[in-house]
Protein backbone atom coordinates (compact mmCIF):
# COMPACT_ATOMS: atom_id res chain seq x y z
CA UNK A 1 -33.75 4.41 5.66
CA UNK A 2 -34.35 3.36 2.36
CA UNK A 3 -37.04 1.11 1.57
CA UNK A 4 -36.12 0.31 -2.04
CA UNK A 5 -33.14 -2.32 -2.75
CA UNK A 6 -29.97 -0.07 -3.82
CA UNK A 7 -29.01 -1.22 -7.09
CA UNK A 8 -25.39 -2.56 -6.97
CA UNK A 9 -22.34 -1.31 -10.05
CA UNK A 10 -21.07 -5.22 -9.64
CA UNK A 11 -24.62 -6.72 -9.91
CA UNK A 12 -26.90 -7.52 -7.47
CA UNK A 13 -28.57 -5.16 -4.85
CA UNK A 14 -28.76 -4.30 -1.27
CA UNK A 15 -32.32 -4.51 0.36
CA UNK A 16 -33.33 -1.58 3.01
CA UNK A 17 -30.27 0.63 3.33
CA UNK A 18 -29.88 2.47 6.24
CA UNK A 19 -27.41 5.66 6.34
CA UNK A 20 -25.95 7.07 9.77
CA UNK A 21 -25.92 10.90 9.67
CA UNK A 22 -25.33 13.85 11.76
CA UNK A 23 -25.96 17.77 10.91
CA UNK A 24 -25.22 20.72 12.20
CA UNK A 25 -27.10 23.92 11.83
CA UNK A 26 -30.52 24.80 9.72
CA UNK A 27 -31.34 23.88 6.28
CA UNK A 28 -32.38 27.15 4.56
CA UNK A 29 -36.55 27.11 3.26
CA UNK A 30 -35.10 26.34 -0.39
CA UNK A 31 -32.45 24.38 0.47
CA UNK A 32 -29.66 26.29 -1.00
CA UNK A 33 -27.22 26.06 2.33
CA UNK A 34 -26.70 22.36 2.66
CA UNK A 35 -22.85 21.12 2.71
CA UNK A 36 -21.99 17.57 2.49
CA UNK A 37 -18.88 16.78 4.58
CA UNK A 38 -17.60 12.73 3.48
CA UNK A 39 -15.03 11.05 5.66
CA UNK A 40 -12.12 9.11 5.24
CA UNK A 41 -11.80 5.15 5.79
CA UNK A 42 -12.00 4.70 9.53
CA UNK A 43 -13.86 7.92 9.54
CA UNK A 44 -17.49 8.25 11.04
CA UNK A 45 -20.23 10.77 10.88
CA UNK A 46 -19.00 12.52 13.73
CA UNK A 47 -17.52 15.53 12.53
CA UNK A 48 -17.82 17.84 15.10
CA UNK A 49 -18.63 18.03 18.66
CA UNK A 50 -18.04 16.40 21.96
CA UNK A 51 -17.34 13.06 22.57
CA UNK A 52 -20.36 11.21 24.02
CA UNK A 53 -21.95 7.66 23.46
CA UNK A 54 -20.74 5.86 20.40
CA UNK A 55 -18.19 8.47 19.63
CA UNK A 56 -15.02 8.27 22.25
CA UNK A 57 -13.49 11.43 21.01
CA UNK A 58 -14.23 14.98 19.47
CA UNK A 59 -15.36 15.29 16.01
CA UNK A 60 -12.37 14.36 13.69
CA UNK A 61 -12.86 17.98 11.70
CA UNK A 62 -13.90 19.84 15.26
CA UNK A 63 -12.50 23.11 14.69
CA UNK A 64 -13.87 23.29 10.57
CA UNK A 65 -17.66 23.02 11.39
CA UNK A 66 -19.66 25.07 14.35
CA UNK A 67 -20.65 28.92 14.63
CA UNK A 68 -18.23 31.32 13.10
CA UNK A 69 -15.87 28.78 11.49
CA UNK A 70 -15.14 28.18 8.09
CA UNK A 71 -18.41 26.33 7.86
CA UNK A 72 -20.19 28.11 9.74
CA UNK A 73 -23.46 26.39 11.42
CA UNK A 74 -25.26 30.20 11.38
CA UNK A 75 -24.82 30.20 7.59
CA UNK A 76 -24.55 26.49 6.28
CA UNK A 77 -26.63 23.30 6.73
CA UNK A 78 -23.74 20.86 7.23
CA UNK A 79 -24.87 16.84 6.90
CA UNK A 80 -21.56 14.40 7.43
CA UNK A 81 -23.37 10.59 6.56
CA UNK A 82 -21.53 7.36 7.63
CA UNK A 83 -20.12 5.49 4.58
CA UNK A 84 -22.32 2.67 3.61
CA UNK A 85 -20.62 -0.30 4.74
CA UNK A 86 -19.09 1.38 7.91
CA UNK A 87 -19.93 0.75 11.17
CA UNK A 88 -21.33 3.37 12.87
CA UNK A 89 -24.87 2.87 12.36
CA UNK A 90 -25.14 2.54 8.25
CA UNK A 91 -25.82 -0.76 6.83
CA UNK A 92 -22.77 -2.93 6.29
CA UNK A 93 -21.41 -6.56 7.48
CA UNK A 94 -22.25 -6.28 11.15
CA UNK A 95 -25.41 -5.13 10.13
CA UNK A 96 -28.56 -7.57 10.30
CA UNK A 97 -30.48 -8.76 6.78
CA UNK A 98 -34.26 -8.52 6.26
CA UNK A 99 -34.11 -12.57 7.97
CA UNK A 100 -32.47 -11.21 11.52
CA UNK A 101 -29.06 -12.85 10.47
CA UNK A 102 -25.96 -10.46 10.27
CA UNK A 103 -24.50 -9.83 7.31
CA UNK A 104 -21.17 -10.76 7.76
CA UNK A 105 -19.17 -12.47 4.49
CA UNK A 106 -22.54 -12.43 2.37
CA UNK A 107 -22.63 -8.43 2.48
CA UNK A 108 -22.04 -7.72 -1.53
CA UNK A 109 -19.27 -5.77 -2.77
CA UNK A 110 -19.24 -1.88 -3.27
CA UNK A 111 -18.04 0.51 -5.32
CA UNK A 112 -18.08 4.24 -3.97
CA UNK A 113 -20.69 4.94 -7.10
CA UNK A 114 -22.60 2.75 -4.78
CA UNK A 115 -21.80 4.73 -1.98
CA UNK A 116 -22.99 7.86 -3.46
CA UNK A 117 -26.16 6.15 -5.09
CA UNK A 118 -26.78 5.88 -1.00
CA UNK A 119 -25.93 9.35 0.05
CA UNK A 120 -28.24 11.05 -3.31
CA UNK A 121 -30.65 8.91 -1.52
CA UNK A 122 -30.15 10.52 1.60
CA UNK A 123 -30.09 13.61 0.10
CA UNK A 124 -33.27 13.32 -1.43
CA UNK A 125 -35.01 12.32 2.06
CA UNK A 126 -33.62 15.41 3.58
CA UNK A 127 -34.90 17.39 0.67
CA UNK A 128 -31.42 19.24 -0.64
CA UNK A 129 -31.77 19.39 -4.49
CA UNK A 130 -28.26 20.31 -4.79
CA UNK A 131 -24.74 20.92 -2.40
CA UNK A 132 -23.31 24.05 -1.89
CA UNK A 133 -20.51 22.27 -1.24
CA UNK A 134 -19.18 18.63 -1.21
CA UNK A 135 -15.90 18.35 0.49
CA UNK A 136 -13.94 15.08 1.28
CA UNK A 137 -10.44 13.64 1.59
CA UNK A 138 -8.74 10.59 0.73
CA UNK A 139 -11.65 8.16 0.90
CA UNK A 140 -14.47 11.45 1.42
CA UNK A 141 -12.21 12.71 -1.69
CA UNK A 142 -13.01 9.91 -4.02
CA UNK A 143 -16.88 9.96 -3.12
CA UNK A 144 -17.05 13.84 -3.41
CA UNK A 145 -15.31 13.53 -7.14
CA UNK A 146 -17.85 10.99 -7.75
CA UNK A 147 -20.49 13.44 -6.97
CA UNK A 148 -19.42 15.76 -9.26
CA UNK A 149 -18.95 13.37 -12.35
CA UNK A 150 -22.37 11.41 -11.94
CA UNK A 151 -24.21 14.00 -10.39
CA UNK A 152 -23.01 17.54 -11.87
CA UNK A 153 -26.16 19.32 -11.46
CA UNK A 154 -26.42 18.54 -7.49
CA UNK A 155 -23.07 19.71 -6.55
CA UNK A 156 -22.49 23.43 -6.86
CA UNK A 157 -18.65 23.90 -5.35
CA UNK A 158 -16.27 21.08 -4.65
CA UNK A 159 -13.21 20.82 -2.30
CA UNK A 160 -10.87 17.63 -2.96
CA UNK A 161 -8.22 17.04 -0.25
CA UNK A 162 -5.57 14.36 -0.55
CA UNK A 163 -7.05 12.22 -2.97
CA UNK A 164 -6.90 10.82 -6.67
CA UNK A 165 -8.60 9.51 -9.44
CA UNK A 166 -7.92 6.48 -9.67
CA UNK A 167 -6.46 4.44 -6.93
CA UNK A 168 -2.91 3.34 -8.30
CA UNK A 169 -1.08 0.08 -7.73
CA UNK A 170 0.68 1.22 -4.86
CA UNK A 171 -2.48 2.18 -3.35
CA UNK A 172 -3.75 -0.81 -3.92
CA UNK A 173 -0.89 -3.11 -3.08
CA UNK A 174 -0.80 -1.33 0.56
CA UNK A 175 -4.60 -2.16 0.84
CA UNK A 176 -4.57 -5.99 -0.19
CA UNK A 177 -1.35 -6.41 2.22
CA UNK A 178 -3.70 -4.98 5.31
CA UNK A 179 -7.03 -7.19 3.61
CA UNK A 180 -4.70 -10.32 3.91
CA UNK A 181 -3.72 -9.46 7.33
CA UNK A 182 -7.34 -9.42 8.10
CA UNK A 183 -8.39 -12.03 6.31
CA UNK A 184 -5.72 -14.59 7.95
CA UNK A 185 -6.46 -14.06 11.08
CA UNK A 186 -7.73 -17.34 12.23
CA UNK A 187 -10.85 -15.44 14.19
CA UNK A 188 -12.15 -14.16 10.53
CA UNK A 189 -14.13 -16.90 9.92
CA UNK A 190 -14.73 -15.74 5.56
CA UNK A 191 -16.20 -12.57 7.28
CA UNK A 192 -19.25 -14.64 9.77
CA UNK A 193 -17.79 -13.54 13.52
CA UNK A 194 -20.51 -11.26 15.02
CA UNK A 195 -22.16 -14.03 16.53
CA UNK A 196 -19.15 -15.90 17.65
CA UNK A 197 -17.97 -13.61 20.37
CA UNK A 198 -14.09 -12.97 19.02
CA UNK A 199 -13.57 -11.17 15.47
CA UNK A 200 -10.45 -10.91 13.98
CA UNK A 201 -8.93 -8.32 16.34
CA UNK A 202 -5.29 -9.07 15.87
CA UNK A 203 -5.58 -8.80 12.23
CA UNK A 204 -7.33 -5.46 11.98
CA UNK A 205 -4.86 -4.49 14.60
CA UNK A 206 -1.83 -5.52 12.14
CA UNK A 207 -3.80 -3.75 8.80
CA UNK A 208 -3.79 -0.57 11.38
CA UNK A 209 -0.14 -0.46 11.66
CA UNK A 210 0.06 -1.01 8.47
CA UNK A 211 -1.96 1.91 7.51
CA UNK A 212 -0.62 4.08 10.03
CA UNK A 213 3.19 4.07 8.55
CA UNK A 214 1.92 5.02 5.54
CA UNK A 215 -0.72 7.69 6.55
CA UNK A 216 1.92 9.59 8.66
CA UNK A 217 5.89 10.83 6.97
CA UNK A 218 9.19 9.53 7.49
CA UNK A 219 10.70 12.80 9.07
CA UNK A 220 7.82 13.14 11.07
CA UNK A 221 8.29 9.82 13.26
CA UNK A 222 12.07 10.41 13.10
CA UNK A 223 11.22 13.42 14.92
CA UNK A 224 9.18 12.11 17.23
CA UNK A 225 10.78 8.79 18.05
CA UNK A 226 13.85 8.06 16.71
CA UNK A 227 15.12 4.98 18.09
CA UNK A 228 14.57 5.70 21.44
CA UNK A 229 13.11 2.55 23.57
CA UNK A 230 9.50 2.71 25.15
CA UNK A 231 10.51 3.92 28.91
CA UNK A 232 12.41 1.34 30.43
CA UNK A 233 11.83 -1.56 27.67
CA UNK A 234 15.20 -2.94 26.10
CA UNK A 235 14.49 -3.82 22.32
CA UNK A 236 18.01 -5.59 22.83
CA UNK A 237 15.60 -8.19 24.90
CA UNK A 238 12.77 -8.02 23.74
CA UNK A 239 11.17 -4.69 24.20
CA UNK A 240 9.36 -1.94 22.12
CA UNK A 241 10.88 0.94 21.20
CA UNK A 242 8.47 4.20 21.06
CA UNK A 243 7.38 4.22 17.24
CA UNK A 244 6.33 0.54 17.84
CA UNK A 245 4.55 1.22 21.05
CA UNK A 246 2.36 4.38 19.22
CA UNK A 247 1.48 1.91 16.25
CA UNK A 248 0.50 -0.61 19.12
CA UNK A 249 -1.45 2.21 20.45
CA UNK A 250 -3.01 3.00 17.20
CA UNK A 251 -4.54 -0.58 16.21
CA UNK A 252 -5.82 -1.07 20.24
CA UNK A 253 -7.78 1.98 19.46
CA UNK A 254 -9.13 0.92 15.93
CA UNK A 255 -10.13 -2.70 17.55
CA UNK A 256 -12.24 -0.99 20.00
CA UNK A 257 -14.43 1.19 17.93
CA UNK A 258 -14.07 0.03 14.22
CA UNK A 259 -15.60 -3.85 12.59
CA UNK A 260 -13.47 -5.74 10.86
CA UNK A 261 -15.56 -6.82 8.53
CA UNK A 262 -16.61 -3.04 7.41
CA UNK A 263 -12.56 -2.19 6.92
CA UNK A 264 -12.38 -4.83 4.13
CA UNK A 265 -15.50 -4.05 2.36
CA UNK A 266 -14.51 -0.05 2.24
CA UNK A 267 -10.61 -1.15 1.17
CA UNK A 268 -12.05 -2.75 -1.05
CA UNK A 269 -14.48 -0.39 -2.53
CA UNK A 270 -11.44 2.24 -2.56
CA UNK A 271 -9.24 -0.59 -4.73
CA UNK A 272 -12.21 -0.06 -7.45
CA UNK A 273 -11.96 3.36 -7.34
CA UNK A 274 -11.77 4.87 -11.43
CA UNK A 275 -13.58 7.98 -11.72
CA UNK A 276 -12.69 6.78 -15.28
CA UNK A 277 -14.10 3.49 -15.76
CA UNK A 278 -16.78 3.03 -18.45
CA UNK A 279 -16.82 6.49 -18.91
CA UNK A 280 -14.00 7.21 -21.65
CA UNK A 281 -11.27 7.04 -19.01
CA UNK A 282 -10.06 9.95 -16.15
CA UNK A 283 -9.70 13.06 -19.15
CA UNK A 284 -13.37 12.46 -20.30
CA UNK A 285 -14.55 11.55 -16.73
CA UNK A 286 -13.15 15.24 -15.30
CA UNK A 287 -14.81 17.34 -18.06
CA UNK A 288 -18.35 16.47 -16.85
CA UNK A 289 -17.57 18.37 -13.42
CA UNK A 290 -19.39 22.16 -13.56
CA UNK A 291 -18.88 22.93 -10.05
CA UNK A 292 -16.33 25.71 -8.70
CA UNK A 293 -13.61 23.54 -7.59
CA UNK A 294 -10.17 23.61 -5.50
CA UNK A 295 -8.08 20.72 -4.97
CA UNK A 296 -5.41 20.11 -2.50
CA UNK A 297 -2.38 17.76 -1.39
CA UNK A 298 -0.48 17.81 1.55
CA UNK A 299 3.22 18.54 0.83
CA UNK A 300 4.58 15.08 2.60
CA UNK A 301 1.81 12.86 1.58
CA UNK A 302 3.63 9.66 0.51
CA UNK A 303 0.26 7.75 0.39
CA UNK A 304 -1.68 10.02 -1.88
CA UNK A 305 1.16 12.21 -3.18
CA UNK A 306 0.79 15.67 -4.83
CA UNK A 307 1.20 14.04 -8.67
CA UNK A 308 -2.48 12.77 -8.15
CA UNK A 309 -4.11 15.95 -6.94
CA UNK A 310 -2.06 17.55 -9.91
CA UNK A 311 -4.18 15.10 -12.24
CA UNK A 312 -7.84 16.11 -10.82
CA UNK A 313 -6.66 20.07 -10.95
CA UNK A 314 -5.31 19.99 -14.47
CA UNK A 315 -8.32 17.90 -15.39
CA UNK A 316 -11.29 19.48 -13.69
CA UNK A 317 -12.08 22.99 -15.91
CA UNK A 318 -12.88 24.97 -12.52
CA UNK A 319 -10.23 23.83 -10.58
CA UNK A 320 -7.69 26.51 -11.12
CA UNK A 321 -4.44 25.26 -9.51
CA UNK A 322 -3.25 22.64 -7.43
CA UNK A 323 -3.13 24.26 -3.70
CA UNK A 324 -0.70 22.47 -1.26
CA UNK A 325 -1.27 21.91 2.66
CA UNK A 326 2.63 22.62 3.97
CA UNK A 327 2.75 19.50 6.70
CA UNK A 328 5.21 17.20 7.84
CA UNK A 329 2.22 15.18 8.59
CA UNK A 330 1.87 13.26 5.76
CA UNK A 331 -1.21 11.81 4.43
CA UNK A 332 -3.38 12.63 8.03
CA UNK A 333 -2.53 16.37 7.69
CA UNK A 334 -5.55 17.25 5.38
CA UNK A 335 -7.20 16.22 9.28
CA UNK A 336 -4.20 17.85 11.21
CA UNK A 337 -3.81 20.89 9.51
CA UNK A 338 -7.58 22.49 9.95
CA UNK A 339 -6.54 26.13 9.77
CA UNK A 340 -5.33 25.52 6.26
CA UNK A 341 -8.27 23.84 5.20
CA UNK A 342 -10.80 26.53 6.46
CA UNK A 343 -8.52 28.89 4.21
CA UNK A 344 -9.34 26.69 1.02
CA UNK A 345 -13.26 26.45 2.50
CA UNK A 346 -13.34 30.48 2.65
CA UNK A 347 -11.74 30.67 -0.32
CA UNK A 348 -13.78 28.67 -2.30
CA UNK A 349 -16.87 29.49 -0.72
CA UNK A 350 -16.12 33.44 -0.95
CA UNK A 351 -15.86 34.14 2.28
């Protein structure tokens, strides 16, 4: 918890932030083991592990953090925070103000500079000077680059996965079509809903599909589905076929563990994302990182595709080359494909 008010990049500031965490293993006597693990958008802090209350299913990177894996809980001190503004225990809209009223519409806009502002914060209570490592993707990606441009001298290696920049206009067309789809939903009420007993469920359901098409590839659900119907259902009449039924299956999910109003503050605060801005653009931006860095894309990402993770590489002096994660997952296999990022973890970490 942070006492002080957060000082916000649009103005403004947030009083008492609170940040969700979870760790795994034993920060060493001076520190030097901690690993900061930052997750995507409908992410959590629950990396790894069981499910169990709050968390309805295994850690999202399970097989990446625990004893003898590529960060390994003998060696490293691994922290994974919620985002501020998510849900999952960190301050944001369904979160109450100092006056007992939720936040809702009034929380204030954020930037992931603000994000990281909160996490340095966090950093600081738990004493860790500087990462080891700070490794993200998409979302985690754009707050782990932000570490390493505003705060070089606390992050000592750096692993980017399936991320950018800058988010483009594509990017950020995709994200204002699922903010509208939220934000018309009758039950949205200009974001003040957690007291009314119905949120906008069917609109955060409809930004989920949404999403979902674009996180996953076109072979992939040709593969998978085709055309065919969902069981007996007759789309001639009326009924699903299977690629409809998953994205159905999808945004139930979502609804049940994920507030509405935290999806359009952190779309939002990835639409502002310029590693660039005010700081001589992207070029000038990259040159202040000094850690050891890889970056990655994943070969069918049509979301964040490979010409942006090209951009950080060429840009970053440490980066070497672009690696590439071979999936026909598309955007979702820098979380699928966990055997290729433990390679790039050992790698980078000299293991």
């Amino acid at each position: 918890m942070r006492e002080k008010p957060l000082p916000l990049e649009a103005g403004g500031e947030l009083p008492g932030v609170r940040l969700a965490f979870e760790t795994w293993g034993r920060l060493a006597p001076d520190g030097s083991n901690a690993v900061l693990v930052l997750h995507a958008l409908t992410g959590d802090s629950h990396a790894a592990g069981p499910a169990g209350p709050g968390h309805p299913t295994t850690g999202w990177w399970d097989g990446l953090i625990g004893p003898g894996l590529a960060l390994d809980t003998d060696r490293w001190f691994v922290v994974a925070p919620n985002v501020l503004g998510g849900c999952q225990g960190s301050t944001g809209p369904s979160s109450t103000r100092p006056d007992g009223r939720y936040w809702g519409g009034a929380f204030p806009a954020l930037t992931q500079r603000d994000q990281v502002a909160a996490e340095a914060g966090l950093a600081d209570a738990l004493g860790i000077d500087r990462w080891a490592l700070v490794i993200g993707g998409s979302m985690g990606g754009m707050r782990a680059v932000e570490w390493a441009v505003s705060r070089p001298e606390r992050t000592g290696a750096l692993l980017l996965l399936a991320t950018t920049a800058a988010a483009s206009a594509e990017q950020i067309a995709w994200a204002d079509i699922q903010l509208h789809a939220v934000r018309d939903d009758p039950h949205w009420r200009g974001g003040d809903y957690h007291d009314t007993g119905r949120g906008p469920d069917a609109g955060l359901g409809l930004a989920r599909r949404i999403a979902h098409v674009t996180y996953r590839s076109e072979p992939e659900l040709h593969v998978r589905f085709g055309r065919a119907p969902q069981g007996a259902e007759d789309p001639l009449n009326g009924g699903r076929y299977q690629v409809g039924s998953y994205l159905d299956h999808h945004a139930a999910k979502l609804v049940r563990r994920f507030d509405a109003g935290s999806y359009v503050v952190l779309a939002d605060a990835m639409n502002t994302h310029d590693i660039g801005r005010g700081r001589g653009g992207t070029r000038a931006a990259l040159r202040r990182v000094s850690a050891r860095t890889l970056v990655a894309g994943v070969s069918s990402d049509r979301l964040y595709p490979l010409a942006q993770q090209a951009e950080l590489a060429a840009g970053i002096a440490h980066a070497d080359r672009l690696r590439v994660i071979e999936s026909p997952h598309g955007h979702d296999g820098f979380l699928i494909e966990v055997e290729q990022v433990a390679a790039l973890v050992r790698e980078l970490m000299g293991q």
